[in-house]
Protein backbone atom coordinates (compact mmCIF):
# COMPACT_ATOMS: atom_id res chain seq x y z
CA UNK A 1 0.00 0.00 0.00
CA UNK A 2 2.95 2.43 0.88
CA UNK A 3 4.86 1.67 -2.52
CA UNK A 4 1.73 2.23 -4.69
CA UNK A 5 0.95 5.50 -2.96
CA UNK A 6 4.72 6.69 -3.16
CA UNK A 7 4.05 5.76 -7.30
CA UNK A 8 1.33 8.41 -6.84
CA UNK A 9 -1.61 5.79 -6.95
CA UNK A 10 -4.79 6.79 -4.88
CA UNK A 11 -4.95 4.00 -2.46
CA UNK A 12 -6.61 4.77 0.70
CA UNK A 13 -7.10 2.86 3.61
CA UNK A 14 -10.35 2.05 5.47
CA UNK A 15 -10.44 -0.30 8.98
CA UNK A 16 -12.54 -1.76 10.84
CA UNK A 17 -11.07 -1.34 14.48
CA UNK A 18 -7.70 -3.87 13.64
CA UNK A 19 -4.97 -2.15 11.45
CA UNK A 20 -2.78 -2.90 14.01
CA UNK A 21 -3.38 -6.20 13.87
CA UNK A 22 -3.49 -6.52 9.84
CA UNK A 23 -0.50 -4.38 9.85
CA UNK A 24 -2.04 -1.31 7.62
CA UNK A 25 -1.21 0.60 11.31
CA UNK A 26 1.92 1.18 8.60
CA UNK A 27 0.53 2.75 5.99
CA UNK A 28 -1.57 4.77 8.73
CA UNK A 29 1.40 6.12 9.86
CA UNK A 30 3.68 6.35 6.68
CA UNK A 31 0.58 8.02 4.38
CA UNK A 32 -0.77 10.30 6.81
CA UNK A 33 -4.57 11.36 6.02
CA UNK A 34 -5.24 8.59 3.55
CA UNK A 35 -7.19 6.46 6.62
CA UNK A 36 -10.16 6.46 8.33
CA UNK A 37 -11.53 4.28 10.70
CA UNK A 38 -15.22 2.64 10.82
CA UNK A 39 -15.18 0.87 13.80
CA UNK A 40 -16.09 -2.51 14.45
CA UNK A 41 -18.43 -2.41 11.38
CA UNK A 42 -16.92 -4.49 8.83
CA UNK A 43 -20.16 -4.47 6.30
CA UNK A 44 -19.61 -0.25 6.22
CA UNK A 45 -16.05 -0.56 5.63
CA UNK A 46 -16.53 -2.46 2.60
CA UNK A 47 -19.35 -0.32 1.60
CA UNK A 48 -17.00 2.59 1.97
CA UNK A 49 -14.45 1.52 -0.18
CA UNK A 50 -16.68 0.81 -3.10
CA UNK A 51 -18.09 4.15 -2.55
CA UNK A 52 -14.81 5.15 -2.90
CA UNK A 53 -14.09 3.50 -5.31
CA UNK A 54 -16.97 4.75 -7.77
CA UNK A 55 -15.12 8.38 -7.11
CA UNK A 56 -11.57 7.44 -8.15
CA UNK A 57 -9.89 6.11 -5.14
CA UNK A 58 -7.88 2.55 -4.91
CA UNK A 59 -9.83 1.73 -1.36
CA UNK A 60 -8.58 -1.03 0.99
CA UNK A 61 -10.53 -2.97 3.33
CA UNK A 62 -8.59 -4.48 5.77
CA UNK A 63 -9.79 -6.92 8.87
CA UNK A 64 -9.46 -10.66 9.99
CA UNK A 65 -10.19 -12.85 7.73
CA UNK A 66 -13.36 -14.49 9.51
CA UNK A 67 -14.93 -11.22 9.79
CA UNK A 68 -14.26 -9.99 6.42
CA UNK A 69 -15.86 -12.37 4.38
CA UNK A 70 -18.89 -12.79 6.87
CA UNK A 71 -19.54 -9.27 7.50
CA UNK A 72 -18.33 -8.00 4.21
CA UNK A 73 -19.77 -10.68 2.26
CA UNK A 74 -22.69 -8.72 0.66
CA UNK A 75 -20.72 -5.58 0.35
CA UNK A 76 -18.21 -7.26 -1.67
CA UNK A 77 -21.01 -8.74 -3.96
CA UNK A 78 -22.11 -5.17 -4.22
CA UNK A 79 -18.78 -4.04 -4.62
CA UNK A 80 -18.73 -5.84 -7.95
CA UNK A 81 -22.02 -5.45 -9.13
CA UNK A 82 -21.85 -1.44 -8.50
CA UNK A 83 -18.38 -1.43 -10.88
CA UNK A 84 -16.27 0.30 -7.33
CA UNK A 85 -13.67 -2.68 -7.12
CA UNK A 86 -11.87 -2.82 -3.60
CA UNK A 87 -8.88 -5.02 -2.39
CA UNK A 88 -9.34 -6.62 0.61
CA UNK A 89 -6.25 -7.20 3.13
CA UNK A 90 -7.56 -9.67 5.44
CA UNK A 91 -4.93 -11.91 7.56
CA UNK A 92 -5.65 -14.36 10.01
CA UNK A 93 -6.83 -16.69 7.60
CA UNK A 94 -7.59 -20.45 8.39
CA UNK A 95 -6.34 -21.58 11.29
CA UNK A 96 -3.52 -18.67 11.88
CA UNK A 97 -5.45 -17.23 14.87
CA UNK A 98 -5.12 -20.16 17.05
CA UNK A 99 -5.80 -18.81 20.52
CA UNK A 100 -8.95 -16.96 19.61
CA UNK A 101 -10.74 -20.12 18.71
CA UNK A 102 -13.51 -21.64 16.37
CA UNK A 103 -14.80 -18.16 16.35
CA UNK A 104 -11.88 -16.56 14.83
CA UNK A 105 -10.79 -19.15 12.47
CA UNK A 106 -12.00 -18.69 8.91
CA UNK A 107 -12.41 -21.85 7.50
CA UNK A 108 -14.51 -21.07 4.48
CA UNK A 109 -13.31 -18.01 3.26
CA UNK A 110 -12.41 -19.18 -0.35
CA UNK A 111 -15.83 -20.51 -0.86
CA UNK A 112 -17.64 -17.38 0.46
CA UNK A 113 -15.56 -15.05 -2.50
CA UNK A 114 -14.52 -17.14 -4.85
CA UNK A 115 -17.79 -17.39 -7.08
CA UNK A 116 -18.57 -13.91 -6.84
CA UNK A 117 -17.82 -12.12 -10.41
CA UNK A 118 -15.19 -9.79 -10.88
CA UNK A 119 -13.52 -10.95 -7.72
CA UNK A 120 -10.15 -12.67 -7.32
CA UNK A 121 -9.50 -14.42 -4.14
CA UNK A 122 -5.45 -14.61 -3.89
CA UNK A 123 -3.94 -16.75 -1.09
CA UNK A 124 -0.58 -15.36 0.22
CA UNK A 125 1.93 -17.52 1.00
CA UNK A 126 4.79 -14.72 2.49
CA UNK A 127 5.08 -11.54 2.88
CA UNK A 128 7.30 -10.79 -0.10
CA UNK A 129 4.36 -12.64 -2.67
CA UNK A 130 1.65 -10.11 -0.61
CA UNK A 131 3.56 -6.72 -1.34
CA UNK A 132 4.72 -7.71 -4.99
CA UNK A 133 0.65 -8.98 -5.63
CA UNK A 134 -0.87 -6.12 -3.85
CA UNK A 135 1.05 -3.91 -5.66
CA UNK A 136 0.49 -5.07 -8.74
CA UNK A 137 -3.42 -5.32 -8.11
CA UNK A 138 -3.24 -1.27 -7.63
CA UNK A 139 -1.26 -1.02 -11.04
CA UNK A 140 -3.66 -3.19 -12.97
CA UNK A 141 -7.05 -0.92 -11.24
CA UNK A 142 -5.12 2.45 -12.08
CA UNK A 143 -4.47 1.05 -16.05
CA UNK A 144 -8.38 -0.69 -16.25
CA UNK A 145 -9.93 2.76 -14.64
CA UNK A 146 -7.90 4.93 -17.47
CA UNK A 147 -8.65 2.37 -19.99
CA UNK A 148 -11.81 3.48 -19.04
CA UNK A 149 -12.98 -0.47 -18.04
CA UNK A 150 -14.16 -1.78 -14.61
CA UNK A 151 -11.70 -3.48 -13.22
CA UNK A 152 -11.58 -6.64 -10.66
CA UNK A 153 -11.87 -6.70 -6.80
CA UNK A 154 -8.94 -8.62 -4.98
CA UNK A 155 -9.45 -9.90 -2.22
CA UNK A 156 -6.10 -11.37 -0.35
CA UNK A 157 -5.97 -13.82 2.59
CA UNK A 158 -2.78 -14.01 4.61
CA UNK A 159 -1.19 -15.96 7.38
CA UNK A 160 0.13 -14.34 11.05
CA UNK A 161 1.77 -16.88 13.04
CA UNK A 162 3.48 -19.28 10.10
CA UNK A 163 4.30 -16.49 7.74
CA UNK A 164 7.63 -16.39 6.02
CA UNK A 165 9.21 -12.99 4.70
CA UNK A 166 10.40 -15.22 1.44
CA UNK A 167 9.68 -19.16 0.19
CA UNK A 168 11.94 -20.42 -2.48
CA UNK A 169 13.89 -18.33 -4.63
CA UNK A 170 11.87 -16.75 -7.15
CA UNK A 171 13.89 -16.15 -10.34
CA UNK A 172 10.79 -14.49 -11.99
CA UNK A 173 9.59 -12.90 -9.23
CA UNK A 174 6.06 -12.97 -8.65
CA UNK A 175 4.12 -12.51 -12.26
CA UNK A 176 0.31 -11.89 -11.67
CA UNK A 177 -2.22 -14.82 -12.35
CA UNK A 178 0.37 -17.35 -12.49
CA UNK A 179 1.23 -20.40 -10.06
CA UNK A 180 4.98 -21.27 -9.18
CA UNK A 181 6.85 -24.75 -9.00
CA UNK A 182 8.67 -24.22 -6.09
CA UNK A 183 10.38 -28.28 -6.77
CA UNK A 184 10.40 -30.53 -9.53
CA UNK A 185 9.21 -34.08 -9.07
CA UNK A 186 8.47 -37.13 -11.15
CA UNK A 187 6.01 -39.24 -8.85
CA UNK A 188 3.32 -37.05 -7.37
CA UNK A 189 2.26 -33.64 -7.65
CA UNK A 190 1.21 -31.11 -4.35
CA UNK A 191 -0.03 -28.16 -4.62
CA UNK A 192 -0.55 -26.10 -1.69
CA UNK A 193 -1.64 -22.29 -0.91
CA UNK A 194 -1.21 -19.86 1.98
CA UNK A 195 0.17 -20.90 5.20
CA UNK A 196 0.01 -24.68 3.85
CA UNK A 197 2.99 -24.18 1.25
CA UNK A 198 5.63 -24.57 3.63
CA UNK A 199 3.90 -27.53 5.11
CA UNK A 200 3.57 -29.10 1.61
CA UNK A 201 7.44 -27.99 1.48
CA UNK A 202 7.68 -30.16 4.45
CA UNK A 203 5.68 -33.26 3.77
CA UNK A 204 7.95 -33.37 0.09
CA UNK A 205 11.34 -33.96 1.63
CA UNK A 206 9.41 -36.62 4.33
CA UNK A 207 8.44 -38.02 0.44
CA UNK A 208 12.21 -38.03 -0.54
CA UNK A 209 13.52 -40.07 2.46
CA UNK A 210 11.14 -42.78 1.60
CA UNK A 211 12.60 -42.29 -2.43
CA UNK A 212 9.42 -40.66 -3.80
CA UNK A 213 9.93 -37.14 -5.85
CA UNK A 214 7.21 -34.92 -5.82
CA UNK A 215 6.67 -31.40 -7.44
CA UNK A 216 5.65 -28.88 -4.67
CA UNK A 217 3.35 -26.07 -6.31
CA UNK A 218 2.32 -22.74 -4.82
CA UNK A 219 -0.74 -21.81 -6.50
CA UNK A 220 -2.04 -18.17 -5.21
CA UNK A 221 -4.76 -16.91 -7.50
CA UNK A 222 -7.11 -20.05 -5.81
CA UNK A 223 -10.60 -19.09 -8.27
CA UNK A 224 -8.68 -18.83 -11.56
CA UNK A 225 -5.79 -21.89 -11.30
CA UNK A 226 -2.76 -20.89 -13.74
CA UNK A 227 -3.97 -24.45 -15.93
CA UNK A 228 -0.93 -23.31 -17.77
CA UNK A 229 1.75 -23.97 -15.20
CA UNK A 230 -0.16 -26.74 -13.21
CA UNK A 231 -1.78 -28.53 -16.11
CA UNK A 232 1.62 -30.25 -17.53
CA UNK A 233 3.20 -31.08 -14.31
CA UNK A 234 0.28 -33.03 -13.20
CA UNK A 235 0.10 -34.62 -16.44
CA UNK A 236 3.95 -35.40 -16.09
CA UNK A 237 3.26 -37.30 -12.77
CA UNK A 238 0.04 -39.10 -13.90
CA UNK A 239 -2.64 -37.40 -12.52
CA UNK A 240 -1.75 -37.78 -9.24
CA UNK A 241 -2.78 -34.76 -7.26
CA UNK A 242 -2.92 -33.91 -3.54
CA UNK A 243 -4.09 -30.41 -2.80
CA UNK A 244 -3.32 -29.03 0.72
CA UNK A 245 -4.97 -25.78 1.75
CA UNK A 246 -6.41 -23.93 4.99
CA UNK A 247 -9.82 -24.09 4.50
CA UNK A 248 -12.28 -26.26 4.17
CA UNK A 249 -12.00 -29.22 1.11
CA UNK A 250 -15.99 -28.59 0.60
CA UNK A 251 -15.68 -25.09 -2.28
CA UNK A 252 -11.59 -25.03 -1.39
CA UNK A 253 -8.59 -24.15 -3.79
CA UNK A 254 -8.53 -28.25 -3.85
CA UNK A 255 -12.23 -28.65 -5.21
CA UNK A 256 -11.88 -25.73 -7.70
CA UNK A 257 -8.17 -27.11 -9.37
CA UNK A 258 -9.61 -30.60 -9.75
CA UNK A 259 -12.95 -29.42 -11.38
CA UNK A 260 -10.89 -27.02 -13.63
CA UNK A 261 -8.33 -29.83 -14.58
CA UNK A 262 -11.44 -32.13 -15.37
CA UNK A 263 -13.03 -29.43 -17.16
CA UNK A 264 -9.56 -29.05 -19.51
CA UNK A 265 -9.73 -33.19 -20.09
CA UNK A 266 -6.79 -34.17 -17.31
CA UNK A 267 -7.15 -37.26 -15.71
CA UNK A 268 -6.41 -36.51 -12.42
CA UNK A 269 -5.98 -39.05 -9.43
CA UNK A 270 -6.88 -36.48 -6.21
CA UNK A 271 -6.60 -36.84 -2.63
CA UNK A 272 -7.71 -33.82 -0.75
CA UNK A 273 -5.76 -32.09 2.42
CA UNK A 274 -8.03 -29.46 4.71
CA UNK A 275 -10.88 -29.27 6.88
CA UNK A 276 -13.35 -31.96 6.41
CA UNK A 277 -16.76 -30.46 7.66
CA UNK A 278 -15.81 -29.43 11.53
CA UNK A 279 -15.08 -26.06 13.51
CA UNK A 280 -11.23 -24.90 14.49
CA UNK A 281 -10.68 -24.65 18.54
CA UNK A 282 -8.60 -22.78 20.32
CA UNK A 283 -4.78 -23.71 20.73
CA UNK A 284 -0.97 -22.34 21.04
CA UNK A 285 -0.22 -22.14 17.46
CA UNK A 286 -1.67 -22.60 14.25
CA UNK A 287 0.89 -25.82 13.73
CA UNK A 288 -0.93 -27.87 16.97
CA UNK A 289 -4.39 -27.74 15.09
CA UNK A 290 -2.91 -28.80 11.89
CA UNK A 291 -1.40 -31.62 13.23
CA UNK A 292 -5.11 -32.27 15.61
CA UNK A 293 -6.96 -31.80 12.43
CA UNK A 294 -4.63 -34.36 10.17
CA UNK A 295 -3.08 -31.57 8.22
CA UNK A 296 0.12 -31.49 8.58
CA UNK A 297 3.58 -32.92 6.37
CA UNK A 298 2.72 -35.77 7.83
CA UNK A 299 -0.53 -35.72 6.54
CA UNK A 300 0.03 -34.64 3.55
CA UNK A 301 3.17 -37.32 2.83
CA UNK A 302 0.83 -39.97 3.34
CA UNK A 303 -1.88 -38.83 0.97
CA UNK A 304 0.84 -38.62 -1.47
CA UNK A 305 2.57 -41.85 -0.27
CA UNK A 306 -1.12 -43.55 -1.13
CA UNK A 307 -1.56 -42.33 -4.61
CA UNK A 308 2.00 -43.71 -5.35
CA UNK A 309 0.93 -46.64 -4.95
């Protein structure tokens, strides 16, 4: 947000009671008089930016996860239905807000945004992919609004307790709309998002020891899958597929690829990592319920270690 605004772009900043939290205290304090503060009223923050949006601003929403795509849910429908596209920076997702509890974990944020037109739900998997995406989402809403189009509302989730700076090295950086292969593999494929990408890291060199290769995928833009890069890797291996995300596997990033692939004629072989229809609870750290809720590398090895078979 601080980097688009030093470009000269209009982004403004609207809370809901938690920049602090989020981390847009930042651009608070580095942009001063380009924030305002709603309260605890997530539905008028949302509101507000299209609003804003509709009068030539580059608004951002930002608030837990959880309460961003409950509360804000209908705003952001309206948001693209009214042509005022917002980005949304809301952190805590899945199961990275341990200690609060069931109530604080969003478990279903992909499905609650991801069908909505005009809105891309982006999955952040460190804090380096965040800035270089977020950045690039105010670019491409400055060129559409003086191209005189519409324009698309991103909405990004992002982690706070497992939540890397950097994950691999990145020789192309961090190109919009596209997936990365973050390692190579001939056996299996897994392709992970969010705070699960170092996990599915994890559960690939558990793979190795036991002499099984498998490609590790980070795959950010979860509604629109880059078929391009994912497609022929899967292929390479197969078809077989595990998909490891923080969020439910009913209307996940797991459910979406695998319809997508079938829809493009791959044969795919899946096996599906996430929630399986239950509430979070309350723990220490985000890494204790992923293990409680068979989640983890370990997890995810065996899936993989299955479809091998």
């Amino acid at each position: 947000m601080t980097r688009a605004a030093e470009e000269g772009l209009p982004v403004v900043s609207i809370s809901a009671d938690l920049p602090g939290s989020t981390g847009v205290a930042a651009f608070q304090k580095a942009v001063p008089g380009r924030s305002f503060d709603v309260g605890v009223a997530e539905a008028n923050m949302v509101s507000t930016c299209t609003g804003l949006a509709k009068t030539g601003f580059l608004p951002v929403a930002d608030t837990f996860s959880q309460f961003g795509i409950t509360k804000g849910n209908l705003p952001i429908i309206m948001a693209a239905l009214s042509q005022g596209p917002v980005v949304g920076a809301f952190t805590h997702a899945g199961f990275q807000d341990a200690a609060d509890g069931a109530s604080h974990e969003a478990t279903t944020y992909f499905a609650a945004v991801s069908s909505i037109p005009h809105t891309l739900a982006i999955a952040a998997s460190c804090s380096e992919q965040a800035d270089a995406l977020m950045l690039e989402a105010f670019r491409r809403l400055a060129n559409e609004r003086q191209a005189g189009q519409d324009g698309e509302s991103a909405i990004f989730f992002a982690g706070r307790e497992d939540f890397p700076s950097r994950i691999g090295e990145r020789p192309n950086g961090y190109p919009w709309g596209k997936a990365e292969v973050l390692r190579k593999g001939k056996d299996v494929v897994i392709v992970a998002c969010g705070p699960m990408v170092p996990l599915a890291l994890e559960a690939a060199e558990l793979l190795a020891k036991g002499g099984k290769q498998a490609a590790v995928i980070d795959s950010p833009f979860v509604n629109r899958p880059d078929l391009a890069t994912i497609r022929p890797v899967v292929a390479e291996v197969g078809g077989k597929l595990v998909t490891a995300e923080d969020h439910q596997i009913v209307g996940g990033m797991g459910a979406m690829l695998v319809h997508a692939l079938n829809l493009a004629g791959v044969d795919v072989r899946s096996a599906a990592i996430g929630m399986k229809g239950e509430f979070g609870r309350s723990a220490y750290s985000a890494r204790e319920l992923y293990e409680h809720f068979g989640m983890g590398p370990k997890d995810i090895a065996a899936a993989a270690q299955k479809l091998c078979r």
